[in-house]
Protein backbone atom coordinates (compact mmCIF):
# COMPACT_ATOMS: atom_id res chain seq x y z
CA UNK A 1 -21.68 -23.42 -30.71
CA UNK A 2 -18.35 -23.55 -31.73
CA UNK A 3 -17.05 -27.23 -33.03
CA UNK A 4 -13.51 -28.60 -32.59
CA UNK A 5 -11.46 -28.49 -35.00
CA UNK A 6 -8.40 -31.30 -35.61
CA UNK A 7 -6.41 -31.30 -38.76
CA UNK A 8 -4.05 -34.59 -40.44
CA UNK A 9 -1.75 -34.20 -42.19
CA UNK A 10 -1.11 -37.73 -43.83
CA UNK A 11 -1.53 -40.03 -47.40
CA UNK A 12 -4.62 -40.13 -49.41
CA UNK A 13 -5.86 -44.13 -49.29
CA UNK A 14 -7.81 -44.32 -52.60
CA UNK A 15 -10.09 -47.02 -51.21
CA UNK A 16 -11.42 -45.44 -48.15
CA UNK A 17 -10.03 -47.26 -45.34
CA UNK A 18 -7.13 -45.47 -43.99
CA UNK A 19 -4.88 -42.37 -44.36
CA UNK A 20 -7.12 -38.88 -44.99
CA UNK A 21 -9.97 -40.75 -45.52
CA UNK A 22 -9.91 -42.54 -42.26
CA UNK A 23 -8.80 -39.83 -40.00
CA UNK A 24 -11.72 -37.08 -41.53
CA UNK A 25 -14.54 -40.25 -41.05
CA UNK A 26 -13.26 -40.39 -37.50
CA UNK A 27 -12.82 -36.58 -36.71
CA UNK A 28 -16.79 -36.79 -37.81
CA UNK A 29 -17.96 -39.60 -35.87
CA UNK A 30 -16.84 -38.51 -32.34
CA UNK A 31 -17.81 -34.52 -33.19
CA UNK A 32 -15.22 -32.97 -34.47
CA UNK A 33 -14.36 -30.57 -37.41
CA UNK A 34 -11.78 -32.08 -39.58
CA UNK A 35 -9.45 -30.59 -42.10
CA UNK A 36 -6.75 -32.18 -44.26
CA UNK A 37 -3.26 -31.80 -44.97
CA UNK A 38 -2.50 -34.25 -47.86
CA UNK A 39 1.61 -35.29 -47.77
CA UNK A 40 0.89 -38.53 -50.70
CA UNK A 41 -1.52 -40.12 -52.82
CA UNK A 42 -1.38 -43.58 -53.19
CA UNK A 43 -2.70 -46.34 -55.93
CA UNK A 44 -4.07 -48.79 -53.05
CA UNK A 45 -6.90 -51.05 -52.65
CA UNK A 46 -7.93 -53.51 -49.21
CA UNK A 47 -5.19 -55.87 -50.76
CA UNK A 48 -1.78 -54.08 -51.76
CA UNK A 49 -0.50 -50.46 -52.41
CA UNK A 50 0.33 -50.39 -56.21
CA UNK A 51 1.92 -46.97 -56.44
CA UNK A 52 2.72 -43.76 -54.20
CA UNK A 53 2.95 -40.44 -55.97
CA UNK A 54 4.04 -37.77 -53.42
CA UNK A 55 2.92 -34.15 -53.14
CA UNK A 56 5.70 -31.55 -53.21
CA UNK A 57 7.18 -30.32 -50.09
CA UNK A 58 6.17 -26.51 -51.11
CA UNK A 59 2.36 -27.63 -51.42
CA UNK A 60 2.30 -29.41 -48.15
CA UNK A 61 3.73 -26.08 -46.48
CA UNK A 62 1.12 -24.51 -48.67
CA UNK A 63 -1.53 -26.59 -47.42
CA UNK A 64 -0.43 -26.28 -43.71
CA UNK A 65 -0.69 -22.33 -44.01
CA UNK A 66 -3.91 -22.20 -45.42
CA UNK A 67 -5.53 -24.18 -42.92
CA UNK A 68 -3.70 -22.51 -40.01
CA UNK A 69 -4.16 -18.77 -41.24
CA UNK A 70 -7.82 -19.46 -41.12
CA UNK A 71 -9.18 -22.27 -38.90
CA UNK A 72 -8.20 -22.68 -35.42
CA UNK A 73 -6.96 -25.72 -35.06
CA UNK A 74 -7.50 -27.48 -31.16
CA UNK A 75 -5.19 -30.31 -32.35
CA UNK A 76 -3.03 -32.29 -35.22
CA UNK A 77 -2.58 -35.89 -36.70
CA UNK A 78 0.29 -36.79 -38.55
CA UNK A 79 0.13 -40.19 -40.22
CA UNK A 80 2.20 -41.02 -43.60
CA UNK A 81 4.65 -38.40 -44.16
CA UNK A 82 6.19 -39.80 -47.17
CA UNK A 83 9.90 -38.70 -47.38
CA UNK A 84 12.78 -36.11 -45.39
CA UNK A 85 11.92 -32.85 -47.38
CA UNK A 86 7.90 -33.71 -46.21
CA UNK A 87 9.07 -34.49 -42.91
CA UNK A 88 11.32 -30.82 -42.97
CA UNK A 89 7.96 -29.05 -44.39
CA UNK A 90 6.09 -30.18 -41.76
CA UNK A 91 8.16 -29.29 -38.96
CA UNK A 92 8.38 -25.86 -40.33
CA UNK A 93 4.84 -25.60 -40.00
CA UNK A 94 4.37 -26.80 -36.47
CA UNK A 95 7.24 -24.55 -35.54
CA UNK A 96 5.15 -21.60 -37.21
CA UNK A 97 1.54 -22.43 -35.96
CA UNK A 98 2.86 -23.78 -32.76
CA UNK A 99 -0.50 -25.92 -32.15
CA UNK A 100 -1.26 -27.11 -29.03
CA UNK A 101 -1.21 -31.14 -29.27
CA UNK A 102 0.21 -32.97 -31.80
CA UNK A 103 -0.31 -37.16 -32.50
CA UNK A 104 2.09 -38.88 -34.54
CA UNK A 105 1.55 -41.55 -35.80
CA UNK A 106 4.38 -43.17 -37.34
CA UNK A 107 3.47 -44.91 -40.38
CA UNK A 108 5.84 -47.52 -41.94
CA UNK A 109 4.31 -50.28 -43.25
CA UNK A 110 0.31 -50.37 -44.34
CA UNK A 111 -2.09 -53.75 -43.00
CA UNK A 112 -1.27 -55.04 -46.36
CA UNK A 113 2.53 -55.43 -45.24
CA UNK A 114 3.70 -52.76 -48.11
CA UNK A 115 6.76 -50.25 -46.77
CA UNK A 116 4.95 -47.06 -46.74
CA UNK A 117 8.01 -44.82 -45.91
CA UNK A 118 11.69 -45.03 -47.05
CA UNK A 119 14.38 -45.88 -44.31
CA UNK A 120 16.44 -42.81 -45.43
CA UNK A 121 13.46 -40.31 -43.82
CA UNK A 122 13.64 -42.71 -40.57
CA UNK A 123 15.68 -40.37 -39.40
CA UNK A 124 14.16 -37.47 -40.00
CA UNK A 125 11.60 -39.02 -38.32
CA UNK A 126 13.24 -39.59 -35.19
CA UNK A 127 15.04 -35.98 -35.14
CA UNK A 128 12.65 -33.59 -36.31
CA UNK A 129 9.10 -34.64 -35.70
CA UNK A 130 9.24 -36.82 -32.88
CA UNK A 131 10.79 -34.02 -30.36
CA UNK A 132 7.77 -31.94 -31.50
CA UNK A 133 4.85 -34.63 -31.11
CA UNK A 134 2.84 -34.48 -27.77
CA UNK A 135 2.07 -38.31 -28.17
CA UNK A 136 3.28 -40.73 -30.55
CA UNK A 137 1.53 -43.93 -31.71
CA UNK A 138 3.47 -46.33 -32.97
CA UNK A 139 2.66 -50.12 -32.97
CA UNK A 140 5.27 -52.94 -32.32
CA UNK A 141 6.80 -53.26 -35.84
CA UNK A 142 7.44 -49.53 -36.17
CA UNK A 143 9.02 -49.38 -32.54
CA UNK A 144 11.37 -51.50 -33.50
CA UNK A 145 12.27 -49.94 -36.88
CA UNK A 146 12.37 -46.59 -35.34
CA UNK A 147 14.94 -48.19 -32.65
CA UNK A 148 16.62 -50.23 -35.18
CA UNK A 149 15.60 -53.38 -32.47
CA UNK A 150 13.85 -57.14 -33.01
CA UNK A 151 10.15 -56.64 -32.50
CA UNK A 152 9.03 -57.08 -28.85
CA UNK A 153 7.54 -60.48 -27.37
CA UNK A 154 7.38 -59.11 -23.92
CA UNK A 155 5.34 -57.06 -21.68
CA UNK A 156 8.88 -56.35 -19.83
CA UNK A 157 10.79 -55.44 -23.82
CA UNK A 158 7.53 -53.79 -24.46
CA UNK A 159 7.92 -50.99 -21.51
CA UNK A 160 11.74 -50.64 -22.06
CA UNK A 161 11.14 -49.85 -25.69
CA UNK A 162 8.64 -47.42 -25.25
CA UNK A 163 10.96 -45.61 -22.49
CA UNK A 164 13.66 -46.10 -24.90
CA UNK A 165 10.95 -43.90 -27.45
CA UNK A 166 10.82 -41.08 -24.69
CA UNK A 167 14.84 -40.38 -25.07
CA UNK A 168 14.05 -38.85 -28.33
CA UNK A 169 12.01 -36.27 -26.55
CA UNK A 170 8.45 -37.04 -26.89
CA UNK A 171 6.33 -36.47 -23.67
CA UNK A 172 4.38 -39.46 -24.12
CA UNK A 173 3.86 -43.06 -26.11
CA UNK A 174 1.54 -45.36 -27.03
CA UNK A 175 2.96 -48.78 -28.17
CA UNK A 176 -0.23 -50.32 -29.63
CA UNK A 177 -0.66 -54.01 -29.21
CA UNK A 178 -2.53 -55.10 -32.56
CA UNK A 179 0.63 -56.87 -33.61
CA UNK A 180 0.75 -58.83 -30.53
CA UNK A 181 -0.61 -62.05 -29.71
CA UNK A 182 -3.03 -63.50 -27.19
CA UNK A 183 -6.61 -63.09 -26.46
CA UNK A 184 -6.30 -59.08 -25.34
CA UNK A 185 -5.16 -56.59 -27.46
CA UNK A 186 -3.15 -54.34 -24.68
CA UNK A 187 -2.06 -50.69 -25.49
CA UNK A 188 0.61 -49.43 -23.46
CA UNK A 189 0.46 -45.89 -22.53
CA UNK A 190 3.84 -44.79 -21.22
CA UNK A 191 5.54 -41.65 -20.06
CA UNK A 192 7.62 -39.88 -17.60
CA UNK A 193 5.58 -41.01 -14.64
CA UNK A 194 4.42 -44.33 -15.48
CA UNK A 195 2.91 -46.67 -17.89
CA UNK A 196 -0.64 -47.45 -18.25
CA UNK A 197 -1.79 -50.88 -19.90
CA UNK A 198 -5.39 -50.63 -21.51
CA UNK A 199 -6.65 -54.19 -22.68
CA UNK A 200 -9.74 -54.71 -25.19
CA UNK A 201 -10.75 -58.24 -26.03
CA UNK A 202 -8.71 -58.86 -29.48
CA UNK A 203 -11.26 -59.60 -32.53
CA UNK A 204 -11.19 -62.33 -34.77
CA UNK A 205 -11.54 -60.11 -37.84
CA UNK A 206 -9.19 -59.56 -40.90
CA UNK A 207 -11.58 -56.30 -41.72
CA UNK A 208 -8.23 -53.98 -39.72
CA UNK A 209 -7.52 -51.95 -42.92
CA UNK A 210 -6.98 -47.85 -41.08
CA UNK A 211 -6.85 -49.14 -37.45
CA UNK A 212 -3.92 -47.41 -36.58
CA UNK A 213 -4.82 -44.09 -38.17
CA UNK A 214 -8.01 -44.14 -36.62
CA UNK A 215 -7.09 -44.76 -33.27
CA UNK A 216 -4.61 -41.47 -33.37
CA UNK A 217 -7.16 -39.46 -35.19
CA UNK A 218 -9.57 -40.98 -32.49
CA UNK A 219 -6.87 -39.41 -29.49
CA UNK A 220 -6.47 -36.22 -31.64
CA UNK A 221 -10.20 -35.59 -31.22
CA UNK A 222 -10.43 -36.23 -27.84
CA UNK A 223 -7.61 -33.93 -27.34
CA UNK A 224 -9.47 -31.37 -29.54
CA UNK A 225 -12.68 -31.95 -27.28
CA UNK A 226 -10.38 -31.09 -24.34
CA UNK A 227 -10.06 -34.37 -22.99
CA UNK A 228 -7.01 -35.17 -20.28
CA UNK A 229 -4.55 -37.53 -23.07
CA UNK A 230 -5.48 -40.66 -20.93
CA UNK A 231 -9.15 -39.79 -20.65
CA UNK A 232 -9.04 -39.28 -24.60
CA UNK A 233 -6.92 -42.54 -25.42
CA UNK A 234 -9.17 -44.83 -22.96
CA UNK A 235 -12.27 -42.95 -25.47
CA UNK A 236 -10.24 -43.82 -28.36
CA UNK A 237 -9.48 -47.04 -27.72
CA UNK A 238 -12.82 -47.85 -26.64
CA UNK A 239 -14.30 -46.38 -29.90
CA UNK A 240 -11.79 -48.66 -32.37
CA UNK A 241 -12.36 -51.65 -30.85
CA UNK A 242 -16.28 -51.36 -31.23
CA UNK A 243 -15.05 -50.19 -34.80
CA UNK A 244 -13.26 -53.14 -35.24
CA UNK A 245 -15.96 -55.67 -33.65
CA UNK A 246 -18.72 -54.52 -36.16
CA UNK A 247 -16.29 -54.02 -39.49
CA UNK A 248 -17.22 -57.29 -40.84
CA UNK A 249 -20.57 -55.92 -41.53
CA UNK A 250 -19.16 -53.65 -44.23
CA UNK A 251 -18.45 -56.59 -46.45
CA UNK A 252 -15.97 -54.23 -48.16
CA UNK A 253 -13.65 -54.71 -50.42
CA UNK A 254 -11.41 -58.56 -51.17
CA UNK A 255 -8.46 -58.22 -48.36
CA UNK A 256 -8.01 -56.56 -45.51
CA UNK A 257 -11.18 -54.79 -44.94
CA UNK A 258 -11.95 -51.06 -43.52
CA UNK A 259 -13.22 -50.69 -39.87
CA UNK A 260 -16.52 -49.27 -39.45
CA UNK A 261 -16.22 -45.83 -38.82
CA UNK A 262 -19.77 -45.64 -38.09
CA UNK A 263 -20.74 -47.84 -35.98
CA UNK A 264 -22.40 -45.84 -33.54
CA UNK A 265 -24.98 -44.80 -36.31
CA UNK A 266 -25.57 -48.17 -38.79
């Protein structure tokens, strides 16, 4: 048997919950080989982020090449990329290795409500990563920074946004509806052809710490598994939200708790 591989590329979260450590426990929950591309370490706990230290731009590319010169890689999760020259690295790479799906998920601000990435690599963002991503994940807050709009309150603003996100030349979007209000959480799924709503009953849990990074690591493995994207987001979404329902059985840490990865087994 041969297992699917996915890679991230993304921040180190020195408590567990999100970044590298999130996407690899995901990648192994649903049955996937994961590998790791680390872009930033960061001081953080389930409360705050205390300090960012960032890894080179040479050692990313580094990084990238190793894994690609050796493993093959069915598909790629980009979460925290840190600053422009990581953001320039890792479009190198893709343009190199040329793998077949890429999720980005574009991380701006951690559960905590710390600024994760500095507005001057916004736009390399938008320019350089985006037009390679075959999906993008971003959740209301970051829609709006990356379209320098007011957040949306609307199911209407919500759709117009996210079309607004396929201009930059991105196939496909997910606008995830954490940040939103009311008893569903909806994710919209939107792209040339359409958009797709999927709605999961929204828990009354402050245990969220990683959500977002493990619901595109989630759609990165289903991709890997060779699932259709909306076959593998409906599989992702279901997965999180079970995630999310049992999390408060972890008990972990003082603030905003971690998911639980592992559900499915304890």
């Amino acid at each position: 048997m041969t297992i699917p591989i996915a890679l991230t590329i993304a921040g180190s979260d020195s408590s567990g919950g999100a970044g590298i450590q999130a996407d690899l426990k995901t990648f192994a929950a649903l049955g996937v080989y994961g590998a790791s591309v680390i872009t930033a370490l960061t001081a953080q706990n389930t409360a705050a982020v205390s300090a960012i230290h960032d890894v080179p731009a040479e050692f990313v590319s580094a990084q990238i090449d190793s894994v690609f010169s050796d493993l093959d890689v069915d598909a790629v999760k980009i979460g925290m990329v840190a600053h422009a020259a990581t953001i320039d690295a890792i479009a190198a790479g893709l343009a190199r290795w040329s793998p077949k799906y890429v999720v980005l998920d574009p991380v701006m601000v951690a559960t905590s409500g710390d600024r994760l990435l500095p507005e001057e690599a916004v736009a390399a963002l938008r320019t350089k990563l985006i037009p390679r991503a075959s999906l993008i994940t971003p959740n209301l807050p970051e829609v709006a920074a990356l379209l320098d709009e007011p957040i949306a309150e609307s199911e209407a603003e919500i759709k117009r946004q996210g079309r607004r996100l396929l201009q930059l030349r991105c196939p496909a979007v997910v606008i995830k509806g954490g940040h939103g209000k009311g008893a569903e959480s909806i994710d919209y799924l939107i792209t040339g052809s359409g958009t797709l709503a999927l709605a999961a009953p929204r828990v009354a849990t402050r245990n969220t710490h990683g959500t977002g990074c493990s619901l595109s690591s989630a759609i990165a493995a289903g991709l890997a598994k060779g699932e259709e994207m909306e076959t593998a987001l409906r599989n992702a979404k279901g997965w999180v939200s079970a995630a999310i329902a049992a999390a408060d059985r972890l008990g972990v840490g003082r603030g905003h708790g971690p998911i639980h990865h592992f559900h499915r087994f304890y």
